[in-house]
C-alpha atoms as a PDB file:
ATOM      1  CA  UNK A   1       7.877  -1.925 -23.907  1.00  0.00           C
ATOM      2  CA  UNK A   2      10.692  -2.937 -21.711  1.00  0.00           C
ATOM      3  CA  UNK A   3      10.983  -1.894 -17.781  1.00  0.00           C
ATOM      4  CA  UNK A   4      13.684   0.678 -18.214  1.00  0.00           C
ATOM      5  CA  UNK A   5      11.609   2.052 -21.625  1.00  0.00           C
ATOM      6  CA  UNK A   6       8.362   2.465 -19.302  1.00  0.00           C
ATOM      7  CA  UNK A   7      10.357   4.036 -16.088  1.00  0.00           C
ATOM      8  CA  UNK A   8      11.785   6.639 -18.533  1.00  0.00           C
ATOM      9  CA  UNK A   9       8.359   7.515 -20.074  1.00  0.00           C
ATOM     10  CA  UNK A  10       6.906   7.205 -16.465  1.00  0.00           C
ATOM     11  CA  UNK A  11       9.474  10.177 -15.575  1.00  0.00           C
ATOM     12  CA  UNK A  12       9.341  12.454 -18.735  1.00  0.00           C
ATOM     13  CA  UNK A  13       5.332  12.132 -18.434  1.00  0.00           C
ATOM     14  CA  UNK A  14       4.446  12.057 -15.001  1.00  0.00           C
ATOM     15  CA  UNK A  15       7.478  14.599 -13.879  1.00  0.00           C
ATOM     16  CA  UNK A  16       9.196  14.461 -10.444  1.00  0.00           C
ATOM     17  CA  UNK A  17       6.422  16.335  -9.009  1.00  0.00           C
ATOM     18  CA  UNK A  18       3.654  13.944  -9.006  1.00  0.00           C
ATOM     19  CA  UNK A  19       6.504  10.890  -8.687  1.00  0.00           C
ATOM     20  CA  UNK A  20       7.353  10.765  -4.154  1.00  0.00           C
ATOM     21  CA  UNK A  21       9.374   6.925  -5.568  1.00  0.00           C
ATOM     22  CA  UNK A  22       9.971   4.695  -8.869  1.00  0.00           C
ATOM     23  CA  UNK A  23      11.092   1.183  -7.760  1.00  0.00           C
ATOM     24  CA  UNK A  24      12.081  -1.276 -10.159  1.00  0.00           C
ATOM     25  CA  UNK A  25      12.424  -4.687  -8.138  1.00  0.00           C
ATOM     26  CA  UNK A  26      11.969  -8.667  -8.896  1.00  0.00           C
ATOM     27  CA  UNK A  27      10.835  -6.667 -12.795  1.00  0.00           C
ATOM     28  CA  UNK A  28       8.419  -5.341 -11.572  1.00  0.00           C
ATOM     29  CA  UNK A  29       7.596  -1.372 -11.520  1.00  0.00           C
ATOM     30  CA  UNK A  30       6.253   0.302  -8.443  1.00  0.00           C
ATOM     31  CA  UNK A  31       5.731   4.066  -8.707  1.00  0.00           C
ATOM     32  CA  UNK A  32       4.629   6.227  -5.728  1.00  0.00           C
ATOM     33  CA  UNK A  33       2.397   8.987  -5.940  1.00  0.00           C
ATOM     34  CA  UNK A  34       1.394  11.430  -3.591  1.00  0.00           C
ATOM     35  CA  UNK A  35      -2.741  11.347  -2.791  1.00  0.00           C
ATOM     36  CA  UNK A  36      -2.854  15.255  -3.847  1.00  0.00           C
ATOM     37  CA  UNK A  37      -1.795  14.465  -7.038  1.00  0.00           C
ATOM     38  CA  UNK A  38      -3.041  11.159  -8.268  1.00  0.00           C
ATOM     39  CA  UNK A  39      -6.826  12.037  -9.971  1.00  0.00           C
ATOM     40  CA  UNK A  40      -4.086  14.099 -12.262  1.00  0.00           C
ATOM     41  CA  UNK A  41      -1.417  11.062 -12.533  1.00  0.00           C
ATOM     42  CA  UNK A  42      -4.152   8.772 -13.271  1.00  0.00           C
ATOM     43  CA  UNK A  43      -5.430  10.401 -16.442  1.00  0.00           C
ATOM     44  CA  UNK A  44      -1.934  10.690 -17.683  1.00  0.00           C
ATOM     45  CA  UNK A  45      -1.432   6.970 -16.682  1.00  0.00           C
ATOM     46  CA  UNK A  46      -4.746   5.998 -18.923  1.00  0.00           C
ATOM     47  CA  UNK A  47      -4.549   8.591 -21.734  1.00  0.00           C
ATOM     48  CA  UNK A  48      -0.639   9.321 -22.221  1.00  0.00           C
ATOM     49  CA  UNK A  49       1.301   6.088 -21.522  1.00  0.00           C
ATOM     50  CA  UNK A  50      -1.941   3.975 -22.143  1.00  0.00           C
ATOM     51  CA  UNK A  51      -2.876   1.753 -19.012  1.00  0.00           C
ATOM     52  CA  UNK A  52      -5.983   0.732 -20.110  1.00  0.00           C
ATOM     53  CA  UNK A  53      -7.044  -1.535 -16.867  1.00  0.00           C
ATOM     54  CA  UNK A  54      -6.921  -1.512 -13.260  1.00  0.00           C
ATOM     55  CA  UNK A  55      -6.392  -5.176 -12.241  1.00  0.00           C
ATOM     56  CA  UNK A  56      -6.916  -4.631  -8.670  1.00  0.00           C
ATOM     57  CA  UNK A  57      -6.704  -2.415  -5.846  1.00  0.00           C
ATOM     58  CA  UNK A  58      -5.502  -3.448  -2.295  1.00  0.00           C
ATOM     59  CA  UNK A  59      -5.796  -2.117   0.912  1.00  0.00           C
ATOM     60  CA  UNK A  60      -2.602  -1.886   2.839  1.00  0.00           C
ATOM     61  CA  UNK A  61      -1.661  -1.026   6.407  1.00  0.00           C
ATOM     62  CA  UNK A  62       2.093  -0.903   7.648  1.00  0.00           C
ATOM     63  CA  UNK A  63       1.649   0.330  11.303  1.00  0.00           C
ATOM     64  CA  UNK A  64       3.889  -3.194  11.737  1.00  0.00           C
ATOM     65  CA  UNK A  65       5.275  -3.787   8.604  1.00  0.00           C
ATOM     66  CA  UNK A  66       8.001  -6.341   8.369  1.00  0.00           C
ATOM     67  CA  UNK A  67       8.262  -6.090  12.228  1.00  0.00           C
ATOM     68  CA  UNK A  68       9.670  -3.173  12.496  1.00  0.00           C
ATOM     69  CA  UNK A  69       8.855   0.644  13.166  1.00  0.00           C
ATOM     70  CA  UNK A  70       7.330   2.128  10.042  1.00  0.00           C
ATOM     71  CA  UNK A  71       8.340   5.647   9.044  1.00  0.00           C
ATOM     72  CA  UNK A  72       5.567   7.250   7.476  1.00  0.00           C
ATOM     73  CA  UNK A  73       1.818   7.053   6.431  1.00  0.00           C
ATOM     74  CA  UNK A  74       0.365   4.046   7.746  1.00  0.00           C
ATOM     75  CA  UNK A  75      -2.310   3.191   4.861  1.00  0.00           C
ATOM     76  CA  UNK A  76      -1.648   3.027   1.412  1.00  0.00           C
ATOM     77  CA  UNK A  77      -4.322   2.028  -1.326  1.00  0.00           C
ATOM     78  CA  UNK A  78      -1.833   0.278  -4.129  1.00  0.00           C
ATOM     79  CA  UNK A  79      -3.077   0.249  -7.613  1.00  0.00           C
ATOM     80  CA  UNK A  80      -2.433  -2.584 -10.259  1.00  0.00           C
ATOM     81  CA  UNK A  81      -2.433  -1.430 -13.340  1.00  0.00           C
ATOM     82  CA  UNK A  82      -2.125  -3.280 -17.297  1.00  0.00           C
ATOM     83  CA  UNK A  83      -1.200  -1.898 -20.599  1.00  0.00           C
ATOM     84  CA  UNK A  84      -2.722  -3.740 -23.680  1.00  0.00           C
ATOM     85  CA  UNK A  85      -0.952  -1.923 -26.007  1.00  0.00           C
ATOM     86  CA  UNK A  86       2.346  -2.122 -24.402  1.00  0.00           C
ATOM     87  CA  UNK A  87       2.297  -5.670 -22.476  1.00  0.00           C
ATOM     88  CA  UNK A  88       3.150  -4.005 -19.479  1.00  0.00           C
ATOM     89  CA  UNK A  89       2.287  -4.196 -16.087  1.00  0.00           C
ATOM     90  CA  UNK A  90       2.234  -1.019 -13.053  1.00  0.00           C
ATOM     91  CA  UNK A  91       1.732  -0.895  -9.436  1.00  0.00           C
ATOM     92  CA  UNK A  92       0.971   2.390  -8.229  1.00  0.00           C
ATOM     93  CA  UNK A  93       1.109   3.324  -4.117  1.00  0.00           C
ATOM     94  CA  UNK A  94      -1.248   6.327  -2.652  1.00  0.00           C
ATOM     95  CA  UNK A  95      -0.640   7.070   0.691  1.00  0.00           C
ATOM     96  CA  UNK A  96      -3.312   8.450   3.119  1.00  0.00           C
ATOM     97  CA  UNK A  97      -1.870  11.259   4.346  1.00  0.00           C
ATOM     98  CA  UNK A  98      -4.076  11.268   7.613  1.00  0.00           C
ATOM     99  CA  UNK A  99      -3.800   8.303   9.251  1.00  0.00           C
ATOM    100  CA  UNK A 100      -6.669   8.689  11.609  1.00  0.00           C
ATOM    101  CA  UNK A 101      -9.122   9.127   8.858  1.00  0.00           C
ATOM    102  CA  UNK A 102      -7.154   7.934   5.585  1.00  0.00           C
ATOM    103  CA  UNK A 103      -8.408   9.866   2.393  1.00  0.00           C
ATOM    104  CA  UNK A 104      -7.402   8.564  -1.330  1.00  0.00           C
ATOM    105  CA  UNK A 105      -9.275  10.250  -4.784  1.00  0.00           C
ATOM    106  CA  UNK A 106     -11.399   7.840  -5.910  1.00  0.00           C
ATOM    107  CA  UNK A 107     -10.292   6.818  -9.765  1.00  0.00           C
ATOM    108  CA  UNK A 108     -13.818   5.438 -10.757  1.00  0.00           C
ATOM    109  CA  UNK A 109     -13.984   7.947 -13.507  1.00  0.00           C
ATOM    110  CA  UNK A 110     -10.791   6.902 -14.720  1.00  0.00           C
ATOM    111  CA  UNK A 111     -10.744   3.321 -14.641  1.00  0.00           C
ATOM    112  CA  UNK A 112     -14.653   2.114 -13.899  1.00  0.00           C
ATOM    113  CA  UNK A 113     -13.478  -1.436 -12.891  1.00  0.00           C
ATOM    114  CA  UNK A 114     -12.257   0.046  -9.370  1.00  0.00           C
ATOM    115  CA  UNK A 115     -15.800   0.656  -7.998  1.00  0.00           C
ATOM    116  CA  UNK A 116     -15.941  -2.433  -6.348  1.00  0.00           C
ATOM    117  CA  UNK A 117     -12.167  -2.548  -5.504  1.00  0.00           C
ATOM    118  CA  UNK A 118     -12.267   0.693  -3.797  1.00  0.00           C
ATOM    119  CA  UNK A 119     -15.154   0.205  -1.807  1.00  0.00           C
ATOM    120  CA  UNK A 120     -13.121  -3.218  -0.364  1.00  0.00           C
ATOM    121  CA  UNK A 121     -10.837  -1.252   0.538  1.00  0.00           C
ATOM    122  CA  UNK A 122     -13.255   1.337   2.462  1.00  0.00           C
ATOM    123  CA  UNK A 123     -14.774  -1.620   4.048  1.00  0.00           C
ATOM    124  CA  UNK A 124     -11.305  -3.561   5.076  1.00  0.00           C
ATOM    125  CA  UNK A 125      -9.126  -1.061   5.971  1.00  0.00           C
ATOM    126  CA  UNK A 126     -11.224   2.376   6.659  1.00  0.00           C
ATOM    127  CA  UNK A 127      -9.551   4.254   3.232  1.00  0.00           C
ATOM    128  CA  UNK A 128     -12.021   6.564   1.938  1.00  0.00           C
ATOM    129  CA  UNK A 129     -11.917   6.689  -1.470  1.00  0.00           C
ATOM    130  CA  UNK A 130     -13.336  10.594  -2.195  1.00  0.00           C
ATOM    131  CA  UNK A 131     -15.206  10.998  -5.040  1.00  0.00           C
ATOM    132  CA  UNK A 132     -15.999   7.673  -5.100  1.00  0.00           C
ATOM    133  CA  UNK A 133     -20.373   7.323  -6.225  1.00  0.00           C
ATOM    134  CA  UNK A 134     -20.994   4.254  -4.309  1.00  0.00           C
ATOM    135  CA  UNK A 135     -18.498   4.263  -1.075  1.00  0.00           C
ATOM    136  CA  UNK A 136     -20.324   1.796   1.026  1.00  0.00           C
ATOM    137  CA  UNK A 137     -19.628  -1.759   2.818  1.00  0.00           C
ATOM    138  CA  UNK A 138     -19.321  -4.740   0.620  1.00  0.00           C
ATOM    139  CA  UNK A 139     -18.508  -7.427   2.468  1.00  0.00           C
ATOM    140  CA  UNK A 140     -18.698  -6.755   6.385  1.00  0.00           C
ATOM    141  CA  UNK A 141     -22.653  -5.846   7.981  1.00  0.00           C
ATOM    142  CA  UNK A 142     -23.942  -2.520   7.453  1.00  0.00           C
ATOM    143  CA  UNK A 143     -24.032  -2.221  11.080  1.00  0.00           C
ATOM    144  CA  UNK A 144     -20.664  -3.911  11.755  1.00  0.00           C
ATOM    145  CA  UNK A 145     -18.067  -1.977  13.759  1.00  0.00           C
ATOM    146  CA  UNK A 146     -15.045  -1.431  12.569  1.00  0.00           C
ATOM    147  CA  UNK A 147     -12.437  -2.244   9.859  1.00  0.00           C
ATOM    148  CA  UNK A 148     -11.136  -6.167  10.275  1.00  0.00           C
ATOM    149  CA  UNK A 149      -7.715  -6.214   8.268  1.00  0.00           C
ATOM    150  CA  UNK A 150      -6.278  -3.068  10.141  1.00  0.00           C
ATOM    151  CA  UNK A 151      -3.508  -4.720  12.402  1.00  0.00           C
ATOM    152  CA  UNK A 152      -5.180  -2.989  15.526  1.00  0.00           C
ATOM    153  CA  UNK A 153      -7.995  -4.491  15.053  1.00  0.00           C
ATOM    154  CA  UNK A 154      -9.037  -7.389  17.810  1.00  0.00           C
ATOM    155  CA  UNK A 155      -9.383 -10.919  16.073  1.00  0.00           C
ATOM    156  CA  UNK A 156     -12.590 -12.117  17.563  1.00  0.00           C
ATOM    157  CA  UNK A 157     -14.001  -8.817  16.769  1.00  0.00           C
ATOM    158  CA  UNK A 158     -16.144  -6.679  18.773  1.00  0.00           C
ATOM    159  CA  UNK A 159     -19.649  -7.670  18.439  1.00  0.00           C
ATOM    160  CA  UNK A 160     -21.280 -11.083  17.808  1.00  0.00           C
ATOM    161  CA  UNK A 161     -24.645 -11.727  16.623  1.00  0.00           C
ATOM    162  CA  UNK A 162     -26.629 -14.372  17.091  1.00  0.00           C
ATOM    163  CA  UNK A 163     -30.679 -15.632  16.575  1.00  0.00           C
ATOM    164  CA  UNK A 164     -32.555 -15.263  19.714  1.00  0.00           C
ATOM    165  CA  UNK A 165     -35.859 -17.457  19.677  1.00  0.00           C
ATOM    166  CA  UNK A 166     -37.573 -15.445  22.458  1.00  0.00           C
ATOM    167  CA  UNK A 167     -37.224 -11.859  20.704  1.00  0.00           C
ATOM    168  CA  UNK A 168     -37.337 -13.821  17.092  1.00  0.00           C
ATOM    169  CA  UNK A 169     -34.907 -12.120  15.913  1.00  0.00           C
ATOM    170  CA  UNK A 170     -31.174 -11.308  15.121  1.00  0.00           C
ATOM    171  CA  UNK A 171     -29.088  -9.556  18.274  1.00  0.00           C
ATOM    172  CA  UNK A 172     -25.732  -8.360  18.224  1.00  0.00           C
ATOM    173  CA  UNK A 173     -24.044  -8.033  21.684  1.00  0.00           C
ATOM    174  CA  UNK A 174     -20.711  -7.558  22.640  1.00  0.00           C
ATOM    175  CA  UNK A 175     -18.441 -10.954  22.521  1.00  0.00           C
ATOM    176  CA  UNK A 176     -18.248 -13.594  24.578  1.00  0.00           C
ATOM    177  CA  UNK A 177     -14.944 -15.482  23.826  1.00  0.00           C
ATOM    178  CA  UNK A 178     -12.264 -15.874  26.675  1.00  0.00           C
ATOM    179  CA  UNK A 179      -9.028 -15.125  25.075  1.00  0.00           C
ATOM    180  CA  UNK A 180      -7.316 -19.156  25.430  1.00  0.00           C
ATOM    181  CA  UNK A 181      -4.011 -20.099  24.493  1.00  0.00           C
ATOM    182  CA  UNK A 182      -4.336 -23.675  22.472  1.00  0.00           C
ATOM    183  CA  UNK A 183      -1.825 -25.751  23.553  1.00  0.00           C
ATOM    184  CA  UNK A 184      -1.420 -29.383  20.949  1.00  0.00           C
ATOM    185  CA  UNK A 185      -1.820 -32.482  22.990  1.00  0.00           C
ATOM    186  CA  UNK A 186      -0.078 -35.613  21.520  1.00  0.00           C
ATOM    187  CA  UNK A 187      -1.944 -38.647  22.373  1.00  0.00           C
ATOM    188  CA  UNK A 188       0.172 -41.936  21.516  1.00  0.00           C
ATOM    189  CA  UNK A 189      -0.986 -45.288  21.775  1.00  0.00           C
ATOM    190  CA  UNK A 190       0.442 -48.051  23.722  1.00  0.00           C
ATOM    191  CA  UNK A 191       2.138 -49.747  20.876  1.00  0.00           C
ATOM    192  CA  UNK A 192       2.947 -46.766  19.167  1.00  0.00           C
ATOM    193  CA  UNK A 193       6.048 -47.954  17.071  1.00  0.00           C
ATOM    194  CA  UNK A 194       5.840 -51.575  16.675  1.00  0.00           C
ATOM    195  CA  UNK A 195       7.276 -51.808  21.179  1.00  0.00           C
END
């Protein structure tokens, strides 16, 4: 299946209804859906034009994207999709319509390889995935505040924890670093260059 075969099955399938944009760029095909209607795009994606896999599924937030103002929905859970049969590949981008709690359908029961994908995502970024069976943290602390790839996010965190030998046991308290600015010093021997 070539690119311009699978955009015009993409639009006679999916309809302009459940397509917001269909970007073909660098031959590659990204497809925008809106989050009300992807649980229904995704069956059509699996059963009608035969994606059999989800690859991956990223996290994304563009409150500063390419450093400039973004116009719309700041998080966006983007879908990579494969078709065996047609040796084709599909990126697919759900925006969160909310962005102060961000809400994609969960596509577990579609494509059973996102579990763990999706609940990165949660954990990174704060997306709920609804629907999802499992939506819990995966790679941060259960009792860790926060989401660390949003771009509002402070890097040295929030909370530290440490071992302390007198209550024998793991603490978390709030952190301790001084913001520093790390200037390079160049130290240069006497005979640097052969003077």
């Amino acid at each position: 299946m070539t690119l311009n075969v699978l955009v015009d099955e993409l639009n006679a399938k999916l309809g302009e209804a459940a397509i917001a944009s269909l970007k073909v760029e660098l031959d590659e095909v990204t497809v925008e859906v809106p989050a009300t209607q992807w649980a229904a795009v995704s069956l059509k994606l699996r059963d009608e034009l035969k994606f059999e896999g989800c690859l991956d599924v990223c996290g994304i937030d563009y409150s500063a994207y390419k450093d400039s103002v973004w116009e719309g929905s700041r998080f966006a859970a983007i879908y990579h999709l494969i078709s065996y049969a047609h040796n084709v590949r599909l990126r697919v981008r759900v925006f969160a319509t909310d962005d102060d709690f961000p809400v994609v359908p969960s596509v577990v029961e579609v494509w059973s390889g996102t579990n763990w994908f999706e609940r990165e995502a949660f954990d990174l970024y704060g997306i709920v995935f609804e629907g999802h069976p499992d939506l819990r943290r995966i790679l941060t602390d259960y009792g860790f505040v926060g989401h660390p790839f949003r771009k509002d996010f402070p890097l040295s965190g929030y909370v530290e924890m440490r071992y302390d030998p007198e209550q024998a046991r793991v603490i978390y308290q709030p952190v301790t670093i001084e913001p520093r600015e790390i200037t390079p010093r160049i130290i240069r021997e006497e005979n640097y260059g052969g003077r």
